[in-house]
PDB file of N, CA and C in Angstrom:
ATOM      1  N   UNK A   1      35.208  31.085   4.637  1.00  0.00           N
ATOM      2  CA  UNK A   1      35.074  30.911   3.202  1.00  0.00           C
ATOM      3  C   UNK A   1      33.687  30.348   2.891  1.00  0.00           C
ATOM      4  N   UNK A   2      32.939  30.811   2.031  1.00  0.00           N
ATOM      5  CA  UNK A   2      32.094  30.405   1.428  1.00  0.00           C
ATOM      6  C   UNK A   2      31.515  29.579   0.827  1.00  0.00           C
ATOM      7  N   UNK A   3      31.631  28.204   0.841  1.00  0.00           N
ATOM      8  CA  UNK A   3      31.458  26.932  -0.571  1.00  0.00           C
ATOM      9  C   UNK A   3      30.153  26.834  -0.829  1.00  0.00           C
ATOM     10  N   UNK A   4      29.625  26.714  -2.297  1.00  0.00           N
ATOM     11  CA  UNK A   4      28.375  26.794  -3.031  1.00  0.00           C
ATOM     12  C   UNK A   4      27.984  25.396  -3.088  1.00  0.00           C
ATOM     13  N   UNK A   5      26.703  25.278  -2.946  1.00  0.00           N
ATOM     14  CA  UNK A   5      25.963  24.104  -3.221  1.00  0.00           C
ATOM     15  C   UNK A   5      26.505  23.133  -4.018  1.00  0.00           C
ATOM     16  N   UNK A   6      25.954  22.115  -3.721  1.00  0.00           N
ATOM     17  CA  UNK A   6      26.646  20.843  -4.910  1.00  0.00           C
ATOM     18  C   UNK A   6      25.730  21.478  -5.884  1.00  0.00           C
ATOM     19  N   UNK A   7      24.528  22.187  -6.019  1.00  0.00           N
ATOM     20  CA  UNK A   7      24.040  22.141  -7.299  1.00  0.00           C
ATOM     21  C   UNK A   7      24.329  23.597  -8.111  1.00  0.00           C
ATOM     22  N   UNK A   8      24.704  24.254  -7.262  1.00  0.00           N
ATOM     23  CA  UNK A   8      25.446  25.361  -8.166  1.00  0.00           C
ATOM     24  C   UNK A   8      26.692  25.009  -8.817  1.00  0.00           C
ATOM     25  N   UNK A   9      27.647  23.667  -7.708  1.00  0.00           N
ATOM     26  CA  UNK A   9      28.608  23.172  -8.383  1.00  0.00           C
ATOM     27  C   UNK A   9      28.195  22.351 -10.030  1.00  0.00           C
ATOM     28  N   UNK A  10      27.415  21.680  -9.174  1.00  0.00           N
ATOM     29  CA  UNK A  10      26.762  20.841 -10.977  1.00  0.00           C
ATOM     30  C   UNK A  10      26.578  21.364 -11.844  1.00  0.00           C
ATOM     31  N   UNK A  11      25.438  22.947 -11.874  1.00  0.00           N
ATOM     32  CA  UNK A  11      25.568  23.523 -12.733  1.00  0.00           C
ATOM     33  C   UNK A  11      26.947  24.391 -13.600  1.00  0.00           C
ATOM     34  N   UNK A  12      27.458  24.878 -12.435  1.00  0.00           N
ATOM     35  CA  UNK A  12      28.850  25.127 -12.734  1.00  0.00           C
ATOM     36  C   UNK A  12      29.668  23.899 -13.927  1.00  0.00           C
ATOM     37  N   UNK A  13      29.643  23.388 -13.139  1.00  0.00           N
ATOM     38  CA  UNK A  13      30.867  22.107 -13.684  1.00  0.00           C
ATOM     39  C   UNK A  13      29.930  22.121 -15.536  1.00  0.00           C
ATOM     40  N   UNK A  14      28.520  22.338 -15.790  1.00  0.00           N
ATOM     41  CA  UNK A  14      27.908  22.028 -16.728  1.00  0.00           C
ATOM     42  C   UNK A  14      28.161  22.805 -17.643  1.00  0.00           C
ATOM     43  N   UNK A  15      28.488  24.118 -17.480  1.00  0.00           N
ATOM     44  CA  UNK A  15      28.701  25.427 -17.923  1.00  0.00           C
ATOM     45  C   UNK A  15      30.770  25.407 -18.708  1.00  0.00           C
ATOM     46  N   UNK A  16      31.197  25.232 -17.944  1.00  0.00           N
ATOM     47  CA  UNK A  16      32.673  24.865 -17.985  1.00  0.00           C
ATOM     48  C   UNK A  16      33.183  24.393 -18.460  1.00  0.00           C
ATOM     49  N   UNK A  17      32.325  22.797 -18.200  1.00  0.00           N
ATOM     50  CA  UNK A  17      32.751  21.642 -19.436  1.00  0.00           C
ATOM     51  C   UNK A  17      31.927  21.663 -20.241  1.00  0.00           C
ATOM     52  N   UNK A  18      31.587  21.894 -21.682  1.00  0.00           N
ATOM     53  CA  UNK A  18      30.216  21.157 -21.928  1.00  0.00           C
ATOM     54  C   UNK A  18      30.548  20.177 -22.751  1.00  0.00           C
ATOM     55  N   UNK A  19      31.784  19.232 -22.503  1.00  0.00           N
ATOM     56  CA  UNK A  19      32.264  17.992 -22.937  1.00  0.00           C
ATOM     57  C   UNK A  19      31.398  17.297 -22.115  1.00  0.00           C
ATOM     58  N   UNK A  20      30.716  17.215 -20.676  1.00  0.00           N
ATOM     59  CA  UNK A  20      30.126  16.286 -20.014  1.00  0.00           C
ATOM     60  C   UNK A  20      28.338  16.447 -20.907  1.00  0.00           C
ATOM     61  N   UNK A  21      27.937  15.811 -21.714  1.00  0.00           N
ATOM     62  CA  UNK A  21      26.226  15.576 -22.366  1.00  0.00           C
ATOM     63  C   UNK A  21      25.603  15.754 -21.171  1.00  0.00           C
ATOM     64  N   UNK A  22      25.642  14.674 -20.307  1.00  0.00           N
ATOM     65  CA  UNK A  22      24.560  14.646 -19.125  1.00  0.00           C
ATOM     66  C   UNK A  22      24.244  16.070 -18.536  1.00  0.00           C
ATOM     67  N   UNK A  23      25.090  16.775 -18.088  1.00  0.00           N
ATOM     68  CA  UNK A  23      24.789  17.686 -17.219  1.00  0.00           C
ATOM     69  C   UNK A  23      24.573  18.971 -18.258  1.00  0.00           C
ATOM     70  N   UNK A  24      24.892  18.996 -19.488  1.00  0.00           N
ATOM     71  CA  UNK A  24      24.614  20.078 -20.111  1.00  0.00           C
ATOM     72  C   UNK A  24      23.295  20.025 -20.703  1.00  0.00           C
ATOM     73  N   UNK A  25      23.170  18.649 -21.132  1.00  0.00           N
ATOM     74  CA  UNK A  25      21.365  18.379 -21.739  1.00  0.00           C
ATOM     75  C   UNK A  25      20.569  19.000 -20.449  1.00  0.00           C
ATOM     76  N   UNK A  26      20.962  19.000 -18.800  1.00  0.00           N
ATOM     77  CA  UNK A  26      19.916  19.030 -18.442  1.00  0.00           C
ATOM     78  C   UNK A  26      19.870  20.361 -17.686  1.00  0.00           C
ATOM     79  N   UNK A  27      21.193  21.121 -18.474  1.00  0.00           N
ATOM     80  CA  UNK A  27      21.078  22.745 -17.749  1.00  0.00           C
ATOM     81  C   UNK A  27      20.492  23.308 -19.469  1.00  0.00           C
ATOM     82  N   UNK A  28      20.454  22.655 -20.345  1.00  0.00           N
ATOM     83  CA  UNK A  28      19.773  23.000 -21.145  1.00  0.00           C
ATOM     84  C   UNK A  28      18.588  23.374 -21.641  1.00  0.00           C
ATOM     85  N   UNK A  29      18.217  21.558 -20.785  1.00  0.00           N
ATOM     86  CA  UNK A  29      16.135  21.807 -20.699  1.00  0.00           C
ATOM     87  C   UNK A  29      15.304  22.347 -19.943  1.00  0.00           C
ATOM     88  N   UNK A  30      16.466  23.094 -18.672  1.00  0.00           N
ATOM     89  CA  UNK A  30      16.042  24.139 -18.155  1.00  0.00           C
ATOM     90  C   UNK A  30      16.042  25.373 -18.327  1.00  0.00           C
ATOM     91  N   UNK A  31      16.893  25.711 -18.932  1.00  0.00           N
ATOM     92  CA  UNK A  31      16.665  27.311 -20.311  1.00  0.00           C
ATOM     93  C   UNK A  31      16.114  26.956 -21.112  1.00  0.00           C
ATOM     94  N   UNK A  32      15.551  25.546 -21.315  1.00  0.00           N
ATOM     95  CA  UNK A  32      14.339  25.664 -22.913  1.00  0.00           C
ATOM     96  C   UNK A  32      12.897  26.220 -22.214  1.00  0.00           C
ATOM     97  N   UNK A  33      12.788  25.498 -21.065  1.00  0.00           N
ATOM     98  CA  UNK A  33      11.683  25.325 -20.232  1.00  0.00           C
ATOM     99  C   UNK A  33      11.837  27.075 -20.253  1.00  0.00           C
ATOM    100  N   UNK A  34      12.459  27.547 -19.725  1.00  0.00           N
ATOM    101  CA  UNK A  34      12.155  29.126 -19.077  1.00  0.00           C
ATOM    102  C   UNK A  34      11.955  29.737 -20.004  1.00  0.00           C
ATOM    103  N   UNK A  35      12.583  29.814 -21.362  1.00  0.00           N
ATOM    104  CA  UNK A  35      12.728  31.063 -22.878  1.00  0.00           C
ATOM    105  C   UNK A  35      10.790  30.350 -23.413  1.00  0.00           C
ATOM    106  N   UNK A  36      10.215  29.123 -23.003  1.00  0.00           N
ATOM    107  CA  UNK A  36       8.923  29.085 -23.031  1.00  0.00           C
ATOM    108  C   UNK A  36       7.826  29.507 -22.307  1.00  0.00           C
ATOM    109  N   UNK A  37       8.387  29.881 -21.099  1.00  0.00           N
ATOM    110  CA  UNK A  37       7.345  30.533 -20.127  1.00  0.00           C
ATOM    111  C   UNK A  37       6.436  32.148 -20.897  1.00  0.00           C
ATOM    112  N   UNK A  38       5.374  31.319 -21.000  1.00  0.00           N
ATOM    113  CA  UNK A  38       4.509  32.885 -21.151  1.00  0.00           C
ATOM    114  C   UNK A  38       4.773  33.990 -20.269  1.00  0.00           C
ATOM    115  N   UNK A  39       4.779  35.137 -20.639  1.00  0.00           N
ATOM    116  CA  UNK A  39       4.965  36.573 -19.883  1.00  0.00           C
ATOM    117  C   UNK A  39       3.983  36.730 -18.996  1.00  0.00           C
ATOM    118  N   UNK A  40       4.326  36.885 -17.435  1.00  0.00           N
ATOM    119  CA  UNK A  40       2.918  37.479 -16.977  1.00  0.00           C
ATOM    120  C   UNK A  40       3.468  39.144 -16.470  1.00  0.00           C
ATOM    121  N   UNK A  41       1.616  39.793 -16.824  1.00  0.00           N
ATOM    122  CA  UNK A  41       1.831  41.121 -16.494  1.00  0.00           C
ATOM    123  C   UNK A  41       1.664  41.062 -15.124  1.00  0.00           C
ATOM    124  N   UNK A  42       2.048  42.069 -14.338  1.00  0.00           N
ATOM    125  CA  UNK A  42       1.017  42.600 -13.202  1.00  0.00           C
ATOM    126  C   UNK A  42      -0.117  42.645 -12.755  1.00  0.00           C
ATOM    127  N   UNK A  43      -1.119  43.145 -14.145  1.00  0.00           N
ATOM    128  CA  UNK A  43      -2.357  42.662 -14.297  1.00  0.00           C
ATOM    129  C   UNK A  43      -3.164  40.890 -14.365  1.00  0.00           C
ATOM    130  N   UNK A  44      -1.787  40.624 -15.091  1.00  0.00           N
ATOM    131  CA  UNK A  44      -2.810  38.993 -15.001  1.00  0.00           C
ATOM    132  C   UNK A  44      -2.073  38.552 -13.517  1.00  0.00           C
ATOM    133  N   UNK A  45      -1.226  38.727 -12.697  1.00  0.00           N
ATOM    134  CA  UNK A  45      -0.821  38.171 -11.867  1.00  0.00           C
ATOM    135  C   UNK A  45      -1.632  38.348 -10.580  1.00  0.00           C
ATOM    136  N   UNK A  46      -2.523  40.008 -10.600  1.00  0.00           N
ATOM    137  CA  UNK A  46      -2.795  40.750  -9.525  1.00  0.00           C
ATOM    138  C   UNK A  46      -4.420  39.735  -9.993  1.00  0.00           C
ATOM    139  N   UNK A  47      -4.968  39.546 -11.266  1.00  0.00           N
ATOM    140  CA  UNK A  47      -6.140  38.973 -11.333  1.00  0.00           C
ATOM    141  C   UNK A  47      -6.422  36.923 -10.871  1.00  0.00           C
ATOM    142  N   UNK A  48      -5.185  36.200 -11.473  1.00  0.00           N
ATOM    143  CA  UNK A  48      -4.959  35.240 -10.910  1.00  0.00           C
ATOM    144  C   UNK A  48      -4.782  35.102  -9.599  1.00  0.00           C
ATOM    145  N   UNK A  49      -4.380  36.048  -8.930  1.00  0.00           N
ATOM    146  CA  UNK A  49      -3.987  35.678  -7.398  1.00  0.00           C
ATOM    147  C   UNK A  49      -5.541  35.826  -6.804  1.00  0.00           C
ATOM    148  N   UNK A  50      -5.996  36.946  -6.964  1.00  0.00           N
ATOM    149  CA  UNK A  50      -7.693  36.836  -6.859  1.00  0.00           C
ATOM    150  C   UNK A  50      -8.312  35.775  -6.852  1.00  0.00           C
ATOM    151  N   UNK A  51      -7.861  35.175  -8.220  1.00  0.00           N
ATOM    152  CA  UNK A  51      -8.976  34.090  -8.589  1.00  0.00           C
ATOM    153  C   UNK A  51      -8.832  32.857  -7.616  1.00  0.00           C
ATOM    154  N   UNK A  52      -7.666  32.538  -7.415  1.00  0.00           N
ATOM    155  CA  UNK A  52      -6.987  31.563  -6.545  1.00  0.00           C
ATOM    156  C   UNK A  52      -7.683  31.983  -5.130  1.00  0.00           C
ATOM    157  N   UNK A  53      -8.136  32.973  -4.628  1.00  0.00           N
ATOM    158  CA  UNK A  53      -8.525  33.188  -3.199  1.00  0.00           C
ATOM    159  C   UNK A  53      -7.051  33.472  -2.349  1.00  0.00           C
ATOM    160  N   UNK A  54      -5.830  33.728  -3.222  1.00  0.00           N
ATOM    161  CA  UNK A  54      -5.040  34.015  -2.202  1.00  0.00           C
ATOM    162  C   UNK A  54      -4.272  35.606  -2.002  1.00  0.00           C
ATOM    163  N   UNK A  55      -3.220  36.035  -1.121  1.00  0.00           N
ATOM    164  CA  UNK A  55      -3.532  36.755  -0.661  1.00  0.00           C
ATOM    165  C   UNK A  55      -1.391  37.328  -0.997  1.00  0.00           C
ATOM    166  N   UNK A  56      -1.315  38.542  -1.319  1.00  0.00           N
ATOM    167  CA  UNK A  56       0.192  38.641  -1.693  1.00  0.00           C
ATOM    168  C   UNK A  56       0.795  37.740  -0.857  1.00  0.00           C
ATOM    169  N   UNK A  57       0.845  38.028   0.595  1.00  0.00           N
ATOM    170  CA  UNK A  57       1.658  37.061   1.370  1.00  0.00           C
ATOM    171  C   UNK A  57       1.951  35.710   1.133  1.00  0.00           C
ATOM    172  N   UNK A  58       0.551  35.051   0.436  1.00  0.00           N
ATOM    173  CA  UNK A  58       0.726  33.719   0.887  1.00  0.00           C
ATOM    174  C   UNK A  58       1.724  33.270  -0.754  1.00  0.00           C
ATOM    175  N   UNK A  59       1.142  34.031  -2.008  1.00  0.00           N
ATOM    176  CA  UNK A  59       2.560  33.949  -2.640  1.00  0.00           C
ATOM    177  C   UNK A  59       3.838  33.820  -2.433  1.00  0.00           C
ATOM    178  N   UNK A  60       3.897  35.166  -2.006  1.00  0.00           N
ATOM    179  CA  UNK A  60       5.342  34.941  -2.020  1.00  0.00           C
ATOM    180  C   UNK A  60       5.667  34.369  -0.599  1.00  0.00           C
ATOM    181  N   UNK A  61       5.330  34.128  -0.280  1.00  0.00           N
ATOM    182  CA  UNK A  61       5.883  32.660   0.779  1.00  0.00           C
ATOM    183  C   UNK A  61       5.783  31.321  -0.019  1.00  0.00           C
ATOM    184  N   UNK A  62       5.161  31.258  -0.783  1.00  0.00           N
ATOM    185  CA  UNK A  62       5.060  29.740  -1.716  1.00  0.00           C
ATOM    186  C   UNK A  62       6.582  30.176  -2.638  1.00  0.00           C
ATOM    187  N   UNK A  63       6.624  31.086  -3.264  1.00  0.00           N
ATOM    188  CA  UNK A  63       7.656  31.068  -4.006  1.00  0.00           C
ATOM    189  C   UNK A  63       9.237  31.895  -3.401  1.00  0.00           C
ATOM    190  N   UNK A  64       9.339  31.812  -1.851  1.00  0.00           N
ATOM    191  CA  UNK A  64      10.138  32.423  -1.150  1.00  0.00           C
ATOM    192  C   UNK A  64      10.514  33.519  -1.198  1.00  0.00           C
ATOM    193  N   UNK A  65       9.643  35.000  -1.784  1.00  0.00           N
ATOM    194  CA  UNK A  65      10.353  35.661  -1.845  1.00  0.00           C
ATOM    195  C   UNK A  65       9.791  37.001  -0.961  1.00  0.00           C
ATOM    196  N   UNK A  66       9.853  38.223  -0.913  1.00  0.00           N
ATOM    197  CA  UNK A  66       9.016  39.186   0.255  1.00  0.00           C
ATOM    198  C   UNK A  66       8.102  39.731  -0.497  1.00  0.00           C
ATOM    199  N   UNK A  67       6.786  40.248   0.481  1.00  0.00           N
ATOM    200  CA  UNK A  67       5.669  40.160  -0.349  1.00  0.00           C
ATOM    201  C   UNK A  67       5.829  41.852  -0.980  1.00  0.00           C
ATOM    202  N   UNK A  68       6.670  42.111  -0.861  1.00  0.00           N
ATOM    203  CA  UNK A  68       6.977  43.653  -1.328  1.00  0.00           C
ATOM    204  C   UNK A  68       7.222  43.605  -2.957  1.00  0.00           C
ATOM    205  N   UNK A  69       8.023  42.493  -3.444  1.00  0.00           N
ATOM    206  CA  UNK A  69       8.360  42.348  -4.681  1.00  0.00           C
ATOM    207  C   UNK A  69       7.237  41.740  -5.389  1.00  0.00           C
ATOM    208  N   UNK A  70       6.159  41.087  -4.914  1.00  0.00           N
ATOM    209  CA  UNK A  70       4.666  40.689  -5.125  1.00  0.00           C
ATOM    210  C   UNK A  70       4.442  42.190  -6.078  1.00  0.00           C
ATOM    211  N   UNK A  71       4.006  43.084  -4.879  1.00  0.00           N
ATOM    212  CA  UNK A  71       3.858  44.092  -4.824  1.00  0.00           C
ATOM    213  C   UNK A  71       4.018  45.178  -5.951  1.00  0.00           C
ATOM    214  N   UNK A  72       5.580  45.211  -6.069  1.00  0.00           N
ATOM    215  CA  UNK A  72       6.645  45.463  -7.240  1.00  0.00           C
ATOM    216  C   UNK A  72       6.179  45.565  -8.174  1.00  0.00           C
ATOM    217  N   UNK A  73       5.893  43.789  -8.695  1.00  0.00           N
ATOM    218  CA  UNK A  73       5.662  42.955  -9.887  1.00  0.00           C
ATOM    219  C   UNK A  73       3.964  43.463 -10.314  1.00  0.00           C
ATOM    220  N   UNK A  74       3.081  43.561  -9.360  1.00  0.00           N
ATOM    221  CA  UNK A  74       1.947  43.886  -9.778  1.00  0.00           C
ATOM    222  C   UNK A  74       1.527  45.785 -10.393  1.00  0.00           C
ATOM    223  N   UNK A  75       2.021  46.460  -9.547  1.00  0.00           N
ATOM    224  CA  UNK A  75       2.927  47.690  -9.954  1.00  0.00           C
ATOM    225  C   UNK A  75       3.728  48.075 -11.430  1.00  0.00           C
ATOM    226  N   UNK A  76       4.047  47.039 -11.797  1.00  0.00           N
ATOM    227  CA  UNK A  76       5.036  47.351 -13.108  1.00  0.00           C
ATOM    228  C   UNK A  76       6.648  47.772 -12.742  1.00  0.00           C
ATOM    229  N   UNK A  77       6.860  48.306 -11.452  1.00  0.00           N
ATOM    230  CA  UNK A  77       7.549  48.163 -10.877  1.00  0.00           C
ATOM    231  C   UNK A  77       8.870  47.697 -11.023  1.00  0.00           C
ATOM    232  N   UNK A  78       8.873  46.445 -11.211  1.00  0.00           N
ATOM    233  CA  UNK A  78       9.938  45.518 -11.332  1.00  0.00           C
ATOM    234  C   UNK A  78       8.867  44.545 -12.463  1.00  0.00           C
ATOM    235  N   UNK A  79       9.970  43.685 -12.936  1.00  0.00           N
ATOM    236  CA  UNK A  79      10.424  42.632 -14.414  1.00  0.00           C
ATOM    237  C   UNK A  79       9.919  41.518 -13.196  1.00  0.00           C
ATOM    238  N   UNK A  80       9.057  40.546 -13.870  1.00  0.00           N
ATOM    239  CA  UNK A  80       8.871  39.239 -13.636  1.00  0.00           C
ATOM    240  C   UNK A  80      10.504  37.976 -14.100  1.00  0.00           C
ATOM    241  N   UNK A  81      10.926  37.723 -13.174  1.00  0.00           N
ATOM    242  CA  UNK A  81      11.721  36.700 -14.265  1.00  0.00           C
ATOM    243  C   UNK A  81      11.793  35.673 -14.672  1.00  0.00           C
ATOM    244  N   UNK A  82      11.920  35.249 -15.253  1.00  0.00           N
ATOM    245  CA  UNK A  82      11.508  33.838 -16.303  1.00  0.00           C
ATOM    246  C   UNK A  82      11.679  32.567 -15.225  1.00  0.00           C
ATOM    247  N   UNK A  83      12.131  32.104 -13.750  1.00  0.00           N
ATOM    248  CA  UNK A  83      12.201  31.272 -13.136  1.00  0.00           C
ATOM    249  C   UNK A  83      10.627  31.572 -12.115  1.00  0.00           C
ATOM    250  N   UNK A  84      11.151  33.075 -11.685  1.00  0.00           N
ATOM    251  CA  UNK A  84       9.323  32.863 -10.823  1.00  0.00           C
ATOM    252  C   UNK A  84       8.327  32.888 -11.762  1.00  0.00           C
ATOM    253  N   UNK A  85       8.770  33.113 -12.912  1.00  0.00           N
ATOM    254  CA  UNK A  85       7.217  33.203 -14.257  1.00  0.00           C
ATOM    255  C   UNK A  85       6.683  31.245 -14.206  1.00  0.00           C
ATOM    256  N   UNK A  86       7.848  30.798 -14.114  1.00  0.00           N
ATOM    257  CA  UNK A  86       7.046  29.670 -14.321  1.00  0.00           C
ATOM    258  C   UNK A  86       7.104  28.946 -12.953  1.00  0.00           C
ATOM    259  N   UNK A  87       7.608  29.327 -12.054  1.00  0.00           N
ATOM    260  CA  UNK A  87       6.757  29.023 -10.676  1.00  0.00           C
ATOM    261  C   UNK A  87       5.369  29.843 -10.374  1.00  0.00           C
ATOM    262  N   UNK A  88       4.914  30.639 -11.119  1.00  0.00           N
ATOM    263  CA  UNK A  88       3.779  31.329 -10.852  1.00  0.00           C
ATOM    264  C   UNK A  88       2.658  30.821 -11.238  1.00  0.00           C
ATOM    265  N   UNK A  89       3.120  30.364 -12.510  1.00  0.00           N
ATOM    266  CA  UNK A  89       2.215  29.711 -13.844  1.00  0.00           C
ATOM    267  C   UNK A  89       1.970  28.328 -13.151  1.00  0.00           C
ATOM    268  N   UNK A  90       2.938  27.616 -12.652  1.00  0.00           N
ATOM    269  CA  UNK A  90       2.028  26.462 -11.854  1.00  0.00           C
ATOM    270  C   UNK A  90       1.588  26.527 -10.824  1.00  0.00           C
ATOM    271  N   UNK A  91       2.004  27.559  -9.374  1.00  0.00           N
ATOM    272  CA  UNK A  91       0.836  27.844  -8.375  1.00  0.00           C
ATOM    273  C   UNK A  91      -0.424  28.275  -8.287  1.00  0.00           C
ATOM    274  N   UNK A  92      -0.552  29.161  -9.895  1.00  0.00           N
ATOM    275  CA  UNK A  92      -1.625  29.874  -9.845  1.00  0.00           C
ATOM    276  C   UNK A  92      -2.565  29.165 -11.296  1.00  0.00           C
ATOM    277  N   UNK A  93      -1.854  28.445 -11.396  1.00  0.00           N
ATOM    278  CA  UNK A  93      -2.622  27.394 -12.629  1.00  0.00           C
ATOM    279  C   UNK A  93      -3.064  28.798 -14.187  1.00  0.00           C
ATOM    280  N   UNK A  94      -1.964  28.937 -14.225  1.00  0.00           N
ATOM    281  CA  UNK A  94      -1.443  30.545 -15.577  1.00  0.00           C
ATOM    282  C   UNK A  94      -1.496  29.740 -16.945  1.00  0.00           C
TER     283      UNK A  94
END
C-alpha cells in the first residue's frame, strides 16, 4: 500500500476541511503566489538560461525534472506550469 507524505496529507486535510484557518490560509498563499507568477515563454526561458551561463541539464537538475522537458518548454512544445514558472523565475533571476 502506498501512504502519501505528511505534506500531501496536510494539504489534503486543508482541502477537506476548510474549517481548519491555519492550513487553508497557507494552501491559499500558495495559489496566490502561483496565479502571480509571470508567464515565461520558451523564448525568454531559452534566453535567460543563456544569460545565467547555464546549460539545459543543469536546470533541470536544479528544478528536478529531465532535461527533455527543458527542451519541450523551450520548443513550445509543452505548457510551463505555474509551480516550475516560479521556480524558474527565482533560479534564473526572471
Amino acid at each position: 500500500m502506498i501512504k502519501p507524505t505528511v505534506l500531501i496529507q496536510e494539504k489534503l486535510g486543508a482541502v477537506r476541511s476548510p474549517n481548519s484557518k491555519q492550513k487553508s490560509d497557507s494552501l491559499s498563499l500558495s495559489v496566490d503566489d502561483l496565479e502571480r507568477t509571470k508567464a515565461i515563454t520558451g523564448e525568454m526561458l531559452l534566453t535567460a538560461i543563456n544569460a545565467k551561463g547555464w546549460s539545459k541539464a543543469q536546470l533541470a537538475k536544479s528544478l528536478g525534472v529531465d532535461r527533455s522537458l527543458i527542451t519541450r518548454w523551450i520548443n513550445g512544445e509543452r505548457t510551463i506550469q505555474p509551480k516550475h514558472q516560479h521556480q524558474i523565475q527565482a533560479l534564473l533571476d526572471l
